[in-house]
C-alpha atoms as a PDB file:
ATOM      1  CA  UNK A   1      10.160 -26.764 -16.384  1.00  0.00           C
ATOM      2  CA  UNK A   2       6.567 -26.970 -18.204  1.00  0.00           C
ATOM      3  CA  UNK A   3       7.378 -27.781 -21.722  1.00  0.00           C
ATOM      4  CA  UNK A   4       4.220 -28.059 -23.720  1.00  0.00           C
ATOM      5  CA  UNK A   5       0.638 -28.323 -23.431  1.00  0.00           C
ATOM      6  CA  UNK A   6      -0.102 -31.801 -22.221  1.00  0.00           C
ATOM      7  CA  UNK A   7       2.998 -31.109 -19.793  1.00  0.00           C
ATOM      8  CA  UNK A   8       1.344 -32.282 -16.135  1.00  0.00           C
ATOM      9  CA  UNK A   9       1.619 -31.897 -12.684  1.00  0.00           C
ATOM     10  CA  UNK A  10       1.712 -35.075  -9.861  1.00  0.00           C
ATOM     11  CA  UNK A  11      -1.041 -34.018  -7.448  1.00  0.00           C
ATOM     12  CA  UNK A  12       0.013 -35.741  -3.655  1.00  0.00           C
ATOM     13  CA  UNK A  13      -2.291 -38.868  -4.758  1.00  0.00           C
ATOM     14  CA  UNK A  14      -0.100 -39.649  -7.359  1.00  0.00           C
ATOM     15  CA  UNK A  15      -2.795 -38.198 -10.128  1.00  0.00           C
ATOM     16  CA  UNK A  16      -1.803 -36.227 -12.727  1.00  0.00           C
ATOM     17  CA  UNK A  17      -3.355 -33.121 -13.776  1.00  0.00           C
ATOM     18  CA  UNK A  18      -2.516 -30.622 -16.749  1.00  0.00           C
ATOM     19  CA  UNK A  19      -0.222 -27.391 -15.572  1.00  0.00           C
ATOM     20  CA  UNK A  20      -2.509 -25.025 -17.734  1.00  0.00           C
ATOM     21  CA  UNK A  21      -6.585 -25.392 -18.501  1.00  0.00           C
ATOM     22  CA  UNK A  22      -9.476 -23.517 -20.213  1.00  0.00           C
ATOM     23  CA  UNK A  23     -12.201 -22.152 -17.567  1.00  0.00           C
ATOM     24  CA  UNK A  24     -15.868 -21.275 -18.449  1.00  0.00           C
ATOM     25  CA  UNK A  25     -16.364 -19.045 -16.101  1.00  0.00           C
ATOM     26  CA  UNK A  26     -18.910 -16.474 -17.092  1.00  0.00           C
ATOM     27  CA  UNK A  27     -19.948 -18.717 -20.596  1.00  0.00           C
ATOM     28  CA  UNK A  28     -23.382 -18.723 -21.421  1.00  0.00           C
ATOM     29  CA  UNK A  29     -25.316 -22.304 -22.471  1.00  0.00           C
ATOM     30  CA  UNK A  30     -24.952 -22.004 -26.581  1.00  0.00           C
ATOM     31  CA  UNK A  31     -22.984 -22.928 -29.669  1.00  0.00           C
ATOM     32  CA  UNK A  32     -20.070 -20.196 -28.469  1.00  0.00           C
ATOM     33  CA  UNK A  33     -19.405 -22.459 -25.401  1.00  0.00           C
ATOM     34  CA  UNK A  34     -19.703 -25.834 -27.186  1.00  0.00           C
ATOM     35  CA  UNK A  35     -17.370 -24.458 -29.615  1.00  0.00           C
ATOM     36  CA  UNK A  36     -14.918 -22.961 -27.333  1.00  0.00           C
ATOM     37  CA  UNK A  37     -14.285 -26.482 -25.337  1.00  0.00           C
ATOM     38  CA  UNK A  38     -14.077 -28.116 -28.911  1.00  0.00           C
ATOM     39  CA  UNK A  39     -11.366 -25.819 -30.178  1.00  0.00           C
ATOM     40  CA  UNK A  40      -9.431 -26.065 -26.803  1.00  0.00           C
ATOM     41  CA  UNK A  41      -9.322 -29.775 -26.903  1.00  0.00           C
ATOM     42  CA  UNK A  42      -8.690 -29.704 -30.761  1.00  0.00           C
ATOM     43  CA  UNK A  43      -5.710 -27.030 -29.944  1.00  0.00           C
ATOM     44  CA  UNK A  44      -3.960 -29.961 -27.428  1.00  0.00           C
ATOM     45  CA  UNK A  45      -6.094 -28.752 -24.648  1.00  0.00           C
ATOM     46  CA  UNK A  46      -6.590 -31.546 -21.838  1.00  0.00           C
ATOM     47  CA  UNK A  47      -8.077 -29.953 -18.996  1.00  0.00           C
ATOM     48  CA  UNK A  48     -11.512 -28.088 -18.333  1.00  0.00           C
ATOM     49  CA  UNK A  49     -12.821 -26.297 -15.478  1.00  0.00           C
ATOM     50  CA  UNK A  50     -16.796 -25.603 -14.778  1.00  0.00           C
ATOM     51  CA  UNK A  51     -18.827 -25.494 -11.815  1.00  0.00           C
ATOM     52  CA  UNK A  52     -22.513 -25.751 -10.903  1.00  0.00           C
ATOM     53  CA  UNK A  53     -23.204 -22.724 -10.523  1.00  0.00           C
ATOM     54  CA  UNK A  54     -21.719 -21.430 -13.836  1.00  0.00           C
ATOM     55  CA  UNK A  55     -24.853 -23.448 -14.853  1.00  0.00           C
ATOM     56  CA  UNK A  56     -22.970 -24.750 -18.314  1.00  0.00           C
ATOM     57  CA  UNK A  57     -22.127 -28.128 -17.629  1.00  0.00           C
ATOM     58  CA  UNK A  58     -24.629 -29.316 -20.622  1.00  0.00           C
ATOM     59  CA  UNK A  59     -22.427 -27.294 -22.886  1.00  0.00           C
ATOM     60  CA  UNK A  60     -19.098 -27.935 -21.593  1.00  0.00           C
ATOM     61  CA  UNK A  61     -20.177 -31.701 -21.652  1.00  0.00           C
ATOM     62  CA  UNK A  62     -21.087 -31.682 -25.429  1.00  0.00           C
ATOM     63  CA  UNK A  63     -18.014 -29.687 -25.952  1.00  0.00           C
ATOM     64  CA  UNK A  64     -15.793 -32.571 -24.714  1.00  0.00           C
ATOM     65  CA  UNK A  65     -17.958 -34.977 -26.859  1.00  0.00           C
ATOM     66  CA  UNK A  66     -17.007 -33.184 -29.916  1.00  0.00           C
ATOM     67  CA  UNK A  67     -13.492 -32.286 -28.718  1.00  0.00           C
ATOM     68  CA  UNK A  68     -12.555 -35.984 -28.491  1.00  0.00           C
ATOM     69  CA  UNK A  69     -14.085 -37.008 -31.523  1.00  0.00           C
ATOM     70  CA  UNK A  70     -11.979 -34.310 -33.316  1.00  0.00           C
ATOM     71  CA  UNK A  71      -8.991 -34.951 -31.730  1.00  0.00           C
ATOM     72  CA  UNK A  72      -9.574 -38.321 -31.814  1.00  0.00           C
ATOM     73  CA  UNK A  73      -8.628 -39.073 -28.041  1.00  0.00           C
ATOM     74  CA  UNK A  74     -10.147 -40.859 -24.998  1.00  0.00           C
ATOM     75  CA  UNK A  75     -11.858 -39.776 -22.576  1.00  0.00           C
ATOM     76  CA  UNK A  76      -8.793 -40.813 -19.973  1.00  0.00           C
ATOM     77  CA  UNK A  77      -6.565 -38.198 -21.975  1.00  0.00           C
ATOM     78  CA  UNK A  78      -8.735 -35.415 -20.690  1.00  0.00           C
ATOM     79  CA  UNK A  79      -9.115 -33.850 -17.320  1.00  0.00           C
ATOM     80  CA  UNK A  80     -12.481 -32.541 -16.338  1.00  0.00           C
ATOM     81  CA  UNK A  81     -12.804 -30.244 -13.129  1.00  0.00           C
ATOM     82  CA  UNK A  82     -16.653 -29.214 -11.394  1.00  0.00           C
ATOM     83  CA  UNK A  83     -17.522 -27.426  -8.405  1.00  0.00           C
ATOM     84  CA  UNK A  84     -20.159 -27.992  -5.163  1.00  0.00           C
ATOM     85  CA  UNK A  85     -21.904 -25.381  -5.074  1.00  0.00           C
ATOM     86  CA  UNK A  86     -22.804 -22.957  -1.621  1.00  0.00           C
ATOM     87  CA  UNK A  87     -26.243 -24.369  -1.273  1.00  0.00           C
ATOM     88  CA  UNK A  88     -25.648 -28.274  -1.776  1.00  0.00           C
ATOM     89  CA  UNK A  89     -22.663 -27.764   0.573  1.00  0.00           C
ATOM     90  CA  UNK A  90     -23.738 -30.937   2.991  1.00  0.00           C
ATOM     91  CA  UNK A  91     -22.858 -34.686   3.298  1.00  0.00           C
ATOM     92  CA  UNK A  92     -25.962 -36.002   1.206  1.00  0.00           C
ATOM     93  CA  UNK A  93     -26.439 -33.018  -1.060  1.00  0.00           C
ATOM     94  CA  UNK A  94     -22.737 -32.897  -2.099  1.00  0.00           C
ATOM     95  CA  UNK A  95     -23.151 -36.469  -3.221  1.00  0.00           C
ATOM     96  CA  UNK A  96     -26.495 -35.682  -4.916  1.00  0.00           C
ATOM     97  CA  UNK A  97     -25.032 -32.294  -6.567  1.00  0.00           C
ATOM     98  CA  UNK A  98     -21.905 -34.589  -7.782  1.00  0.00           C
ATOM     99  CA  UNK A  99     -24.620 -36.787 -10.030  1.00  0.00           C
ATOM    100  CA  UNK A 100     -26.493 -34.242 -10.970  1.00  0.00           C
ATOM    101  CA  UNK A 101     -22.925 -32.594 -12.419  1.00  0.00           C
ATOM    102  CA  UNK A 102     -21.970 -35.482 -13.984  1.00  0.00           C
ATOM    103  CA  UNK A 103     -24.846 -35.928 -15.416  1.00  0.00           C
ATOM    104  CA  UNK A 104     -25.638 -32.572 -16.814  1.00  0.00           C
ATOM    105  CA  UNK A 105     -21.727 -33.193 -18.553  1.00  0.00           C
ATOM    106  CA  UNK A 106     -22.780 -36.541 -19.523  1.00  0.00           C
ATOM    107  CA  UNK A 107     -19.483 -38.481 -18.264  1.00  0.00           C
ATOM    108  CA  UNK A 108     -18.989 -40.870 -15.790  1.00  0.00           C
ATOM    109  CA  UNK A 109     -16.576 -39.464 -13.401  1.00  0.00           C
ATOM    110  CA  UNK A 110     -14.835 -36.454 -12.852  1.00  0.00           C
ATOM    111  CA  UNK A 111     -11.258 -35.985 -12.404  1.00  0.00           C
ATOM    112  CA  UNK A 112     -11.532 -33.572 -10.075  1.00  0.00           C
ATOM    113  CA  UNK A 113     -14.235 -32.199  -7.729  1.00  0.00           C
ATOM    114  CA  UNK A 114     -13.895 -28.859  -5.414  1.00  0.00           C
ATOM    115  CA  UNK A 115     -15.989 -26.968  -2.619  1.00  0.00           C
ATOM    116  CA  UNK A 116     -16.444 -23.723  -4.327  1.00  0.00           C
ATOM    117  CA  UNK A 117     -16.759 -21.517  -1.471  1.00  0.00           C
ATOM    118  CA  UNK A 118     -15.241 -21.789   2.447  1.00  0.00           C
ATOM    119  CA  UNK A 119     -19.261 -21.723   3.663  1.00  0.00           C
ATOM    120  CA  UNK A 120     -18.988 -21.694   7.578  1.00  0.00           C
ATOM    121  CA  UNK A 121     -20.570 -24.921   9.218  1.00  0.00           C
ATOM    122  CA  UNK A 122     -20.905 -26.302   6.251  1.00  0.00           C
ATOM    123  CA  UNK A 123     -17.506 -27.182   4.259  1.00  0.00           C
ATOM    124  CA  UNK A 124     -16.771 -30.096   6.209  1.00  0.00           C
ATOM    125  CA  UNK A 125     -19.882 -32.007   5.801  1.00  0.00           C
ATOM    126  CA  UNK A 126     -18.826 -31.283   2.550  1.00  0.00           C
ATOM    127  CA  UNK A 127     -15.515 -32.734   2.545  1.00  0.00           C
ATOM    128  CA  UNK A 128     -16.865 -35.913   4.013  1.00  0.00           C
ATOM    129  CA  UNK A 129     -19.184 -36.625   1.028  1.00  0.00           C
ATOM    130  CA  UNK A 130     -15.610 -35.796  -1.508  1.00  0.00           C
ATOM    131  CA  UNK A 131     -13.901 -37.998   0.711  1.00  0.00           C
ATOM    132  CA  UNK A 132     -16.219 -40.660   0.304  1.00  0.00           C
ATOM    133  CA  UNK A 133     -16.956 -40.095  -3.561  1.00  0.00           C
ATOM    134  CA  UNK A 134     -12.884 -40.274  -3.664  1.00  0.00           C
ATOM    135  CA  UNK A 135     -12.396 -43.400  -1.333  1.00  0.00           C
ATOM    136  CA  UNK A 136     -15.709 -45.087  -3.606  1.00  0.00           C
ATOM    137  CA  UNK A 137     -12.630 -44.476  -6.650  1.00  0.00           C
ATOM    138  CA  UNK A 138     -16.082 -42.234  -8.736  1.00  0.00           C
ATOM    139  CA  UNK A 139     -13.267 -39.187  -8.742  1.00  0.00           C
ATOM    140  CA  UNK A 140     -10.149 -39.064  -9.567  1.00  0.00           C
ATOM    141  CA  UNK A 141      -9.348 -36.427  -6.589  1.00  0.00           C
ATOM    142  CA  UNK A 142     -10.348 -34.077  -4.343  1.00  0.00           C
ATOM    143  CA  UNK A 143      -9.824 -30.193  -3.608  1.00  0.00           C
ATOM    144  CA  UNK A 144     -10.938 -27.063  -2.367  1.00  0.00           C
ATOM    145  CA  UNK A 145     -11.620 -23.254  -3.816  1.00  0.00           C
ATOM    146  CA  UNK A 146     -11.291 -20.068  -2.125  1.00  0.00           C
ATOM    147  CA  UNK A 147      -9.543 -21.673   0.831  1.00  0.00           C
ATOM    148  CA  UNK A 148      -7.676 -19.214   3.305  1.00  0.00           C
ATOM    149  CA  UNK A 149      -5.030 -20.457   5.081  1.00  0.00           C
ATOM    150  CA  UNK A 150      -7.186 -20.737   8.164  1.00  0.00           C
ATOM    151  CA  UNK A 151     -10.039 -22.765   5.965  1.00  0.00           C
ATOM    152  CA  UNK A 152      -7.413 -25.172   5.339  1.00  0.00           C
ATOM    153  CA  UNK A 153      -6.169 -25.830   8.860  1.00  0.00           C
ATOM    154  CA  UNK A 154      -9.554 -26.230   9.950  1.00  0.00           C
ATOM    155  CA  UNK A 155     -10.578 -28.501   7.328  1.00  0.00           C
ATOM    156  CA  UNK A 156      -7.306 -30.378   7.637  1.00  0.00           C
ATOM    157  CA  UNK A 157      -8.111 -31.039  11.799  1.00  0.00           C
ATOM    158  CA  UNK A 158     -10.779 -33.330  10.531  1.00  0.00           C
ATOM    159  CA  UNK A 159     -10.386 -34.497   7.355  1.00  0.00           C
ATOM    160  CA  UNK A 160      -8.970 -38.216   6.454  1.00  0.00           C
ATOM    161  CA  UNK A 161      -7.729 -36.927   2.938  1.00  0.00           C
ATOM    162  CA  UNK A 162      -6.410 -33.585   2.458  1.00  0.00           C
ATOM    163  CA  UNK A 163      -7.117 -31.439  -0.323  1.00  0.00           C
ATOM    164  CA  UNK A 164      -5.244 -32.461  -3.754  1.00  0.00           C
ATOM    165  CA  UNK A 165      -5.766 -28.773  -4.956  1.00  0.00           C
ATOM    166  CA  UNK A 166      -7.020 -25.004  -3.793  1.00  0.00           C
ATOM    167  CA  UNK A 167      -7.822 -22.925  -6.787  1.00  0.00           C
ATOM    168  CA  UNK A 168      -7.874 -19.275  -5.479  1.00  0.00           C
ATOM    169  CA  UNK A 169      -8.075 -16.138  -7.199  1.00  0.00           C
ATOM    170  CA  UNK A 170      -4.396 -15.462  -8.325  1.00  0.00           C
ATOM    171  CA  UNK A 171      -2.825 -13.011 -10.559  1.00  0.00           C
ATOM    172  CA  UNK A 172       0.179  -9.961 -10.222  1.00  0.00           C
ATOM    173  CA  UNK A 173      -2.085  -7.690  -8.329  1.00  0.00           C
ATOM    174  CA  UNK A 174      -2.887 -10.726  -6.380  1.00  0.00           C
ATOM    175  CA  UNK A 175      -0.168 -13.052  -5.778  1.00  0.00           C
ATOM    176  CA  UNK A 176      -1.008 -15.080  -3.018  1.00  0.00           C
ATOM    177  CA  UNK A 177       2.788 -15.696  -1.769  1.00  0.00           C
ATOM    178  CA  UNK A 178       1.849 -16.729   1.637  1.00  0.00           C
ATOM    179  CA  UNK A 179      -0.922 -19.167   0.683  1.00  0.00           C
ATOM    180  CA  UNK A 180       0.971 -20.400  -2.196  1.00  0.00           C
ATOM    181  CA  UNK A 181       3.554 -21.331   0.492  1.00  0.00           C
ATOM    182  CA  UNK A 182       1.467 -22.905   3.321  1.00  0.00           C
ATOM    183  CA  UNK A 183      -0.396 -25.019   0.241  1.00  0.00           C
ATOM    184  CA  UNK A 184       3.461 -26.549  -0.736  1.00  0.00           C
ATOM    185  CA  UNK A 185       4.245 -27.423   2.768  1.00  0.00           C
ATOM    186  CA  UNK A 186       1.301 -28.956   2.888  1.00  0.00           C
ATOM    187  CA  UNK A 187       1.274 -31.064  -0.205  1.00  0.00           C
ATOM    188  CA  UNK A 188      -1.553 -28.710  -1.853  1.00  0.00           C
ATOM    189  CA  UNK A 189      -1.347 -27.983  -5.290  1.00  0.00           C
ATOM    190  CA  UNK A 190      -2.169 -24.139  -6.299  1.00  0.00           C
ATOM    191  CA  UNK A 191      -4.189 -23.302  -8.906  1.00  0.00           C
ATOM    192  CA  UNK A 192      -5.120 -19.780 -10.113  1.00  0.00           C
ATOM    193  CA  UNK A 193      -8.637 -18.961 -11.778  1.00  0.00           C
ATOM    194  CA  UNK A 194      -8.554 -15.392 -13.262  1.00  0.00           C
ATOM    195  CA  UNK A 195      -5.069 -15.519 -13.900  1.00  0.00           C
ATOM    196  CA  UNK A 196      -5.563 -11.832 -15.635  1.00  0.00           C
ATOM    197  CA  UNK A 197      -7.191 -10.488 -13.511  1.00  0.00           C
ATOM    198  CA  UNK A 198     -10.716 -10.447 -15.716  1.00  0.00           C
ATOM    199  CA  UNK A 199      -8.569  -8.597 -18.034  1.00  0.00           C
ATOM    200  CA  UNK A 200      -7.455  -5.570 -15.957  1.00  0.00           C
ATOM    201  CA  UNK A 201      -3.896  -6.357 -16.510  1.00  0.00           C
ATOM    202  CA  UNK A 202      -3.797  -6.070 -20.044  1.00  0.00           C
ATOM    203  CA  UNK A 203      -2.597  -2.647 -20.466  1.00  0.00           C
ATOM    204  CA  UNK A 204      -0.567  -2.834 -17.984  1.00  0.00           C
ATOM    205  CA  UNK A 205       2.732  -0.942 -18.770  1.00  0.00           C
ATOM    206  CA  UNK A 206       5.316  -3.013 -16.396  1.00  0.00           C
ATOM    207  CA  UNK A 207       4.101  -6.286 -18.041  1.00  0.00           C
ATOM    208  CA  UNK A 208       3.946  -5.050 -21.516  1.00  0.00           C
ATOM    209  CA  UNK A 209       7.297  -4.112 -21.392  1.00  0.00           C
ATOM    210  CA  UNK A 210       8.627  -7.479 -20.488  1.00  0.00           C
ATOM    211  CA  UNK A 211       6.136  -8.634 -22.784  1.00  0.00           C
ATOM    212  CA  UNK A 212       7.982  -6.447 -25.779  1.00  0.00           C
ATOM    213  CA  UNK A 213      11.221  -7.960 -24.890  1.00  0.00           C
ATOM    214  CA  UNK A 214       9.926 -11.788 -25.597  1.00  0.00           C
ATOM    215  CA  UNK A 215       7.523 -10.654 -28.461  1.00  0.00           C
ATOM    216  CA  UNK A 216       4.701 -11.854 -26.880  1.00  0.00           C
ATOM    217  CA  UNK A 217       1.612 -10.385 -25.186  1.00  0.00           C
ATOM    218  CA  UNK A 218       0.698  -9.271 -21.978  1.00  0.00           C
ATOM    219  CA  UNK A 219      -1.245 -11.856 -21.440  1.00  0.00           C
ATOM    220  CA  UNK A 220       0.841 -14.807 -22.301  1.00  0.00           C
ATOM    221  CA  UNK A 221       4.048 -13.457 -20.020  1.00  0.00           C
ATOM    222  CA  UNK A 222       1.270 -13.204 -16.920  1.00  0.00           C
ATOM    223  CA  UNK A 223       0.503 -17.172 -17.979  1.00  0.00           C
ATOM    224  CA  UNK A 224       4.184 -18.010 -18.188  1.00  0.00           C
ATOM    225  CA  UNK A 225       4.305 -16.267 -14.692  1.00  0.00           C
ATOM    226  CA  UNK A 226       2.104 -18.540 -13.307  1.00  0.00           C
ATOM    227  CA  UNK A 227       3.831 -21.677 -14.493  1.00  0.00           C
ATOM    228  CA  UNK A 228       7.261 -20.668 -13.528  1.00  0.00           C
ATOM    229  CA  UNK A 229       5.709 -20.029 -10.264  1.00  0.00           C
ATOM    230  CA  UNK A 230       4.260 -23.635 -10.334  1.00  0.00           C
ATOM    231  CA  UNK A 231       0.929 -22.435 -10.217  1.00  0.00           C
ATOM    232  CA  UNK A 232      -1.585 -24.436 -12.144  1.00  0.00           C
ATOM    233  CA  UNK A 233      -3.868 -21.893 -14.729  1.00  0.00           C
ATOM    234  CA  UNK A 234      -6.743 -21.795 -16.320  1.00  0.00           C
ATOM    235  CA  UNK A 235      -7.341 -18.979 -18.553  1.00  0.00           C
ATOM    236  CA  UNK A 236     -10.808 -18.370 -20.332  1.00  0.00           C
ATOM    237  CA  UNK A 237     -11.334 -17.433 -23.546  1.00  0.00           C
ATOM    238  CA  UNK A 238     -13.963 -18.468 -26.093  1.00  0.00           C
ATOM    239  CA  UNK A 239     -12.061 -17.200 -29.453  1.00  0.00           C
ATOM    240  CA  UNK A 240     -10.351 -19.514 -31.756  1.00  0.00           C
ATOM    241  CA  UNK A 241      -6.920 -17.354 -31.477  1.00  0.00           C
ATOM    242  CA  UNK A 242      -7.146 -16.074 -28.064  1.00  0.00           C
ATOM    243  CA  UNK A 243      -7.189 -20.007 -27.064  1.00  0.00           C
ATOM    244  CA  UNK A 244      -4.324 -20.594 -29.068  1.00  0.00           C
ATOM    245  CA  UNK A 245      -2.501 -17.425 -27.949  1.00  0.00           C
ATOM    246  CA  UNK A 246      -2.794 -18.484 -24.343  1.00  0.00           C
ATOM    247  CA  UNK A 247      -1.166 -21.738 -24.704  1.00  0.00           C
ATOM    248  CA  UNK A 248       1.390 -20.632 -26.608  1.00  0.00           C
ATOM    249  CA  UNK A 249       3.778 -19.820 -23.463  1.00  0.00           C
ATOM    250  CA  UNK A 250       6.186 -22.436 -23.945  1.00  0.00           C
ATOM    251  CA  UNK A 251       8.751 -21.377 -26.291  1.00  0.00           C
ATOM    252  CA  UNK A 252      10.112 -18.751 -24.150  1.00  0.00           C
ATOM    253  CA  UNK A 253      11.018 -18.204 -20.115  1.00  0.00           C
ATOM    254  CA  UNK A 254      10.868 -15.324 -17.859  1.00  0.00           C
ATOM    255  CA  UNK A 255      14.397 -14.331 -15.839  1.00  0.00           C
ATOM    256  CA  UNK A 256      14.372 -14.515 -12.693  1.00  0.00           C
ATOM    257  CA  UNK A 257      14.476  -9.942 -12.421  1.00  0.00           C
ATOM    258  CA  UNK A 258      11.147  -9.991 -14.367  1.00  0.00           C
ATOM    259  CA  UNK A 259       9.425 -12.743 -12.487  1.00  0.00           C
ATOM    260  CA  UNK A 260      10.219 -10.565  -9.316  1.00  0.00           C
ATOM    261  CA  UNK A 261       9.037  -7.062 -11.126  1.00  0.00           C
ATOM    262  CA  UNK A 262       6.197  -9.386 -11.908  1.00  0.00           C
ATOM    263  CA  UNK A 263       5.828 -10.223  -8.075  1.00  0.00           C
ATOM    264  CA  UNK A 264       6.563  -6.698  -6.956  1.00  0.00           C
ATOM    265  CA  UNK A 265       2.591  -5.722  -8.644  1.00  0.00           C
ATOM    266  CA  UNK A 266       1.342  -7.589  -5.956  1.00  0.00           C
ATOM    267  CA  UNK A 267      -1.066  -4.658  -3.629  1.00  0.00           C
ATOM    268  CA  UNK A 268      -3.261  -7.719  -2.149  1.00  0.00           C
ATOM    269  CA  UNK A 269      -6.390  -6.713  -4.810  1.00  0.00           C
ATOM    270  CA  UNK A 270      -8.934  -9.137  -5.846  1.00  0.00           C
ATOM    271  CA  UNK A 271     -11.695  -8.356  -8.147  1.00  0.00           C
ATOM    272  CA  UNK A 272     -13.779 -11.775  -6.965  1.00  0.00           C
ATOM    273  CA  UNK A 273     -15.213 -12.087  -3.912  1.00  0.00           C
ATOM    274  CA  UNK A 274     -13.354 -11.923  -0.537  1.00  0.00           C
ATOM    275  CA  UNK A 275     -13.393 -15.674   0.920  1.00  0.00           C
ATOM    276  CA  UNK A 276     -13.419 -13.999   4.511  1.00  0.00           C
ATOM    277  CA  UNK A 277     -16.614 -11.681   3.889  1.00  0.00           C
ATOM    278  CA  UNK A 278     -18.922 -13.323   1.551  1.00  0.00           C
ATOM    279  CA  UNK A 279     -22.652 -13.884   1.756  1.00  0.00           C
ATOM    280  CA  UNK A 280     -23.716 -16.378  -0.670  1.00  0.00           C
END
């Protein structure tokens, strides 16, 4: 069971990555972002997700800077995750949008790098250029996002490596049994980005009142869902308490009737993008 924090998961490579994050997703350049990855590090914090195309990589990089000075920890304690974006999706421009991310966050490898989007005819040139940055030992490892079951067999007929991680949009109105299944067979560690659904599920009656019976909120029984579920999360926030109030999910566990009523929400709704019918 995840006990605190800093409590990791052993991806197939043998790396270890945190069970529960902070994203940026949606977080402006600006002091508010800065400040945000400071106070999640300074909380006990060690992982951080961004992406290119959230274009706040400068910020999330200074963030860390401060967040390690504060906490006084090294850089090795922390786990930093980017995304490829749609457009640099190719064997040379994957490589080239890999600098220009570490760069922009001002570190010198990234602990874990992802294809952001299943782009037809284009992911496994893709893959090629992680598997490469991975064999050349400049990231820790490798993964997809947004991967279907079908993106993942067909990425897995050619690829040398297979994905350490898929992070897929995954919360109770979206559980993603099946996938979450194919994914363990396979060696493929889950991971959920907008674990509350953007915030839809907060008033939601079924979850507040299991919520009531742990005194805790909605939100932090939907987080303790994941875990129990061994789904890595990653939820944003950029207020002091709401960061705090996130992580604290490990004092208390779910029975196994309300992490079923939990599942039973499930209706197969995602308020991102499908990764079957997307055009960008």
């Amino acid at each position: 069971m995840v006990k605190n924090l800093q409590d990791t998961t052993t991806l197939h490579n043998g790396v270890k990555m945190p069970w529960f994050g902070l994203g940026v997703f949606k977080v402006e350049e600006g002091p508010e972002l800065v400040n945000a990855v400071k106070t999640a590090i300074k909380h006990g914090y060690r992982s951080v997700d961004t992406a290119a195309i959230y274009e706040n990589e400068e910020g999330v990089g200074k963030g860390i800077q401060e967040g390690l000075r504060e906490a006084d920890i090294s850089r090795e304690e922390l786990f930093v995750t980017s995304k490829v974006w749609n457009a640099d999706l190719g064997y040379e421009s994957t490589i080239a949008a890999y600098e220009a991310s570490l760069k922009k966050l001002g570190l010198e490898y990234l602990d874990l790098y992802l294809i952001h989007w299943p782009v037809a005819g284009k992911y496994k040139d893709a893959w090629r250029a992680l598997e490469t940055l991975y064999k050349e030992g400049r990231v820790k490892a490798i993964g997809v996002s947004n991967f279907q079951i079908h993106h993942l067999e067909d990425l897995m007929k050619d690829a040398e490596i297979k994905p350490m991680i898929n992070q897929v949009e995954c919360h109770p109105r979206l559980t993603q049994k099946e996938l979450k299944a194919f994914c363990e067979d396979n060696g493929i560690q889950l991971e959920a980005w907008s674990p509350l659904m953007q915030g839809q599920l907060l008033d939601n009656e079924v979850i507040q009142e299991i919520a009531n019976n742990h005194n805790k909120s909605v939100a932090q029984v939907i987080l303790r869902w994941d875990l129990q579920n061994g789904v890595v999360t990653i939820p944003k926030s950029t207020k002091e308490h709401r960061i705090v109030e996130n992580a604290n999910v490990f004092d208390f566990e779910l029975t196994k009737e309300e992490m079923e009523i939990i599942d039973g929400l499930n209706q197969n709704l995602r308020v991102g993008p499908d990764p079957d019918n997307f055009d960008f």
